[in-house]
C-alpha atoms as a PDB file:
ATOM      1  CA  UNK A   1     -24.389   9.112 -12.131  1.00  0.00           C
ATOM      2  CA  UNK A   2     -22.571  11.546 -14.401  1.00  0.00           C
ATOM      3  CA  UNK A   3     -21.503  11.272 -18.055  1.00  0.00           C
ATOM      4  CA  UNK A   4     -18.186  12.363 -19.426  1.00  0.00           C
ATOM      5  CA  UNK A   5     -17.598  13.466 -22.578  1.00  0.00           C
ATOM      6  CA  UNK A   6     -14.423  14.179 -24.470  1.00  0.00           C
ATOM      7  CA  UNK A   7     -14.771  16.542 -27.531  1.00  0.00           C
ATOM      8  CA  UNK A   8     -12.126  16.395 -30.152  1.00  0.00           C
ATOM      9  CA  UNK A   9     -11.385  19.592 -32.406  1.00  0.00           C
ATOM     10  CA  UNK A  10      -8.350  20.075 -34.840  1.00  0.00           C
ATOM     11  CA  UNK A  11      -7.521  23.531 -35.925  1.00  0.00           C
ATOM     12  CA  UNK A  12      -6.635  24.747 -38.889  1.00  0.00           C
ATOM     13  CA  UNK A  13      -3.102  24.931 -39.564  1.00  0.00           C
ATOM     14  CA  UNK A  14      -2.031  28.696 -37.932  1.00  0.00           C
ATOM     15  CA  UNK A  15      -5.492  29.045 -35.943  1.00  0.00           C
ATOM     16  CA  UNK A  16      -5.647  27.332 -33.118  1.00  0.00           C
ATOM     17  CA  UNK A  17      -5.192  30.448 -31.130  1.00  0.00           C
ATOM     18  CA  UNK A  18      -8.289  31.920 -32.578  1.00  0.00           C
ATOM     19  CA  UNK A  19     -10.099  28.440 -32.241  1.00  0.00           C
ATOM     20  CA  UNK A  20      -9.186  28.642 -28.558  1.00  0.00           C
ATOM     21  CA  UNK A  21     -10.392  32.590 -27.927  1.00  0.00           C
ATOM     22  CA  UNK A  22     -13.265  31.447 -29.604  1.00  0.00           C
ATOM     23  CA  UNK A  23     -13.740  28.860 -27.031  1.00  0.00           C
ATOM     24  CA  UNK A  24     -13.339  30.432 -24.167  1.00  0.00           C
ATOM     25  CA  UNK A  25     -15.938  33.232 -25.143  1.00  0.00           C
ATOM     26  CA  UNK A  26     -17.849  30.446 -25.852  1.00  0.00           C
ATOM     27  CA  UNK A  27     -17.659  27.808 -22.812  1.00  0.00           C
ATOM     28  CA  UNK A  28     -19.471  30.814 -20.132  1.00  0.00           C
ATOM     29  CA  UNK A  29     -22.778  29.356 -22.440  1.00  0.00           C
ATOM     30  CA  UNK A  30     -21.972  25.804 -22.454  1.00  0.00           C
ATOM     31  CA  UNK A  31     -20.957  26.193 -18.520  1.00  0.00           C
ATOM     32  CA  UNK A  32     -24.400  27.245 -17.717  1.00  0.00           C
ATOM     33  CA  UNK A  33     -26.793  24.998 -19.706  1.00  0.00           C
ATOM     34  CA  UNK A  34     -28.596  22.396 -17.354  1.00  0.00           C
ATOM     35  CA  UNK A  35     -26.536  19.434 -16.291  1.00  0.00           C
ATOM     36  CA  UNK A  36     -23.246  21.007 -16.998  1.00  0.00           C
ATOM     37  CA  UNK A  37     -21.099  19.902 -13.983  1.00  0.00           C
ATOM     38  CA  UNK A  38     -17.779  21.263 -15.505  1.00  0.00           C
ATOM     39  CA  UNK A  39     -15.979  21.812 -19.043  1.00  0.00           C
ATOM     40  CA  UNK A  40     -12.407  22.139 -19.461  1.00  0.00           C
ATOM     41  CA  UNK A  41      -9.640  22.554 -22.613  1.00  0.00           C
ATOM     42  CA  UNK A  42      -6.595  21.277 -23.269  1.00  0.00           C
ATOM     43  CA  UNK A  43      -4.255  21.566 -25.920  1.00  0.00           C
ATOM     44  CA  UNK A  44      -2.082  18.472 -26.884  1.00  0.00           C
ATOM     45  CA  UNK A  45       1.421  19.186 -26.759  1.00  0.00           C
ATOM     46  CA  UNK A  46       2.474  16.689 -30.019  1.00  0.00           C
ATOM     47  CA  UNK A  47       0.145  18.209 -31.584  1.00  0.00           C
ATOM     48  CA  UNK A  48      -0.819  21.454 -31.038  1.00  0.00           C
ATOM     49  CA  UNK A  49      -3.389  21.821 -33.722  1.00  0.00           C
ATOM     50  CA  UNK A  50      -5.367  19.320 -31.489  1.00  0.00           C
ATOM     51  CA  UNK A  51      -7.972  20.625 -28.854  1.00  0.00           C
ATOM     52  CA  UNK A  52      -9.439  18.052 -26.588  1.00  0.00           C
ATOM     53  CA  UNK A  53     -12.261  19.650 -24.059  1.00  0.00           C
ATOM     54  CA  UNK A  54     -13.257  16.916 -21.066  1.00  0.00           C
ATOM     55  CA  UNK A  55     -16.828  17.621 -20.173  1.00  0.00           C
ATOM     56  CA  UNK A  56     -19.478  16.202 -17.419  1.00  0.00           C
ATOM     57  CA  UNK A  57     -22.810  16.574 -17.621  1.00  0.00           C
ATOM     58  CA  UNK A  58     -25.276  15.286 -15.101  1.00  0.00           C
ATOM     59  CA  UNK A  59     -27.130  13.035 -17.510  1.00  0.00           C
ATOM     60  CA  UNK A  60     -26.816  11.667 -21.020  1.00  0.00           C
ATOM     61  CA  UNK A  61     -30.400  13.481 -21.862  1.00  0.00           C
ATOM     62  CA  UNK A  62     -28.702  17.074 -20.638  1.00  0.00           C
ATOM     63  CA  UNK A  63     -26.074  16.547 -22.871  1.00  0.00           C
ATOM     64  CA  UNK A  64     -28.156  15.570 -25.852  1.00  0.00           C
ATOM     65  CA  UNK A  65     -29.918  18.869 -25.100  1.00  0.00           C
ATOM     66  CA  UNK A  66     -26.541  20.717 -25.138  1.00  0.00           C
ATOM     67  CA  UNK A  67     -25.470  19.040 -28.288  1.00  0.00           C
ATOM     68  CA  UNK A  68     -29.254  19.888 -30.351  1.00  0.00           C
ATOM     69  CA  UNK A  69     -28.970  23.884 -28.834  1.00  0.00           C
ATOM     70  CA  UNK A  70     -25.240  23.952 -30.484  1.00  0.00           C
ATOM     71  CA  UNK A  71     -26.405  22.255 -33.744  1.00  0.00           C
ATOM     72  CA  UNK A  72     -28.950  24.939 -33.672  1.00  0.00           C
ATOM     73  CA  UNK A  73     -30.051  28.605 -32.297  1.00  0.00           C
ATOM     74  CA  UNK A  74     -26.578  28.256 -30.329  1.00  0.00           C
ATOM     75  CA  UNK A  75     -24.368  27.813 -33.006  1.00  0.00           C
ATOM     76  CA  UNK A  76     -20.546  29.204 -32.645  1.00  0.00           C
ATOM     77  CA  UNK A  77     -20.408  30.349 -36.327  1.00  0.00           C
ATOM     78  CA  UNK A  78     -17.168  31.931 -35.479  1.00  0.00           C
ATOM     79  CA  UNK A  79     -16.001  28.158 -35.568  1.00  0.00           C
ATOM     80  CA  UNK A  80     -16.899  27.725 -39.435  1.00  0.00           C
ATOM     81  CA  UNK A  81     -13.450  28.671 -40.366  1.00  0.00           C
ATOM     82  CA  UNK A  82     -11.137  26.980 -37.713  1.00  0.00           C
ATOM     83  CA  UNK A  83     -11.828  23.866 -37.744  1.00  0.00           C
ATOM     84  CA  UNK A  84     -10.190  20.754 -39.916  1.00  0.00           C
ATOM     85  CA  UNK A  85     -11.491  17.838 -39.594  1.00  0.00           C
ATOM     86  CA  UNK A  86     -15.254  16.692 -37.700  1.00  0.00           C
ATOM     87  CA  UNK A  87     -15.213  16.771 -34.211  1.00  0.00           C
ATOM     88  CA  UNK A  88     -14.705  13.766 -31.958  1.00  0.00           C
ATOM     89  CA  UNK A  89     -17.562  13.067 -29.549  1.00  0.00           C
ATOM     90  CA  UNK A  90     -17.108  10.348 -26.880  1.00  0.00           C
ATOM     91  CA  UNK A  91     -19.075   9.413 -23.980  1.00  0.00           C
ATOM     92  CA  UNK A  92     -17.612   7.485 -20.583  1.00  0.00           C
ATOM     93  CA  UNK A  93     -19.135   6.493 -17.352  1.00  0.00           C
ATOM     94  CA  UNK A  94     -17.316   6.149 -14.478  1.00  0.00           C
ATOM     95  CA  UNK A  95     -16.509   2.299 -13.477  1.00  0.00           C
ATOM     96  CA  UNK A  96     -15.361   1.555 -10.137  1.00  0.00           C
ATOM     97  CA  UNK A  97     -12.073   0.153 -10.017  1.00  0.00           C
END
């Protein structure tokens, strides 16, 4: 079964635009680590400093993986500098309903 994962990021004040080009020259990495199914972003319209990516991974263990490499070697230092607060990390399965 696969995992979801939400990642909250709030830009600075006056860079989310850069926060968001950094993504995206970011995400082709992310996309092709093992067990990433899909990653998406999304930009809250309240609040537009607020940048909410929806992941799914095939298992909590490839994410983990994901989440060490980032802390690490695959670092987005271009990030140091647009981002407010600590990121949001939450994890879902799916539940039939």
């Amino acid at each position: 079964m696969s995992l979801h994962v939400t990642l909250e990021l709030t830009a600075v004040d006056g860079r989310v635009d850069e926060m968001i080009a950094v993504l995206k020259k970011s995400l082709p990495d992310t996309r092709a680590r093992k067990g990433c199914e899909f990653v998406t972003v999304h930009q809250d319209q309240a609040n537009p400093n607020q940048v909410l990516l929806i992941e799914r991974w095939a298992t909590r263990e490839d994410d983990d993986a994901y989440r060490a490499w980032r802390a690490g070697e695959g670092a987005i230092k271009e990030m140091a500098g647009l981002v407010a607060a600590a990121p949001v990390v939450r994890y879902f399965d799916d539940v039939d309903a």
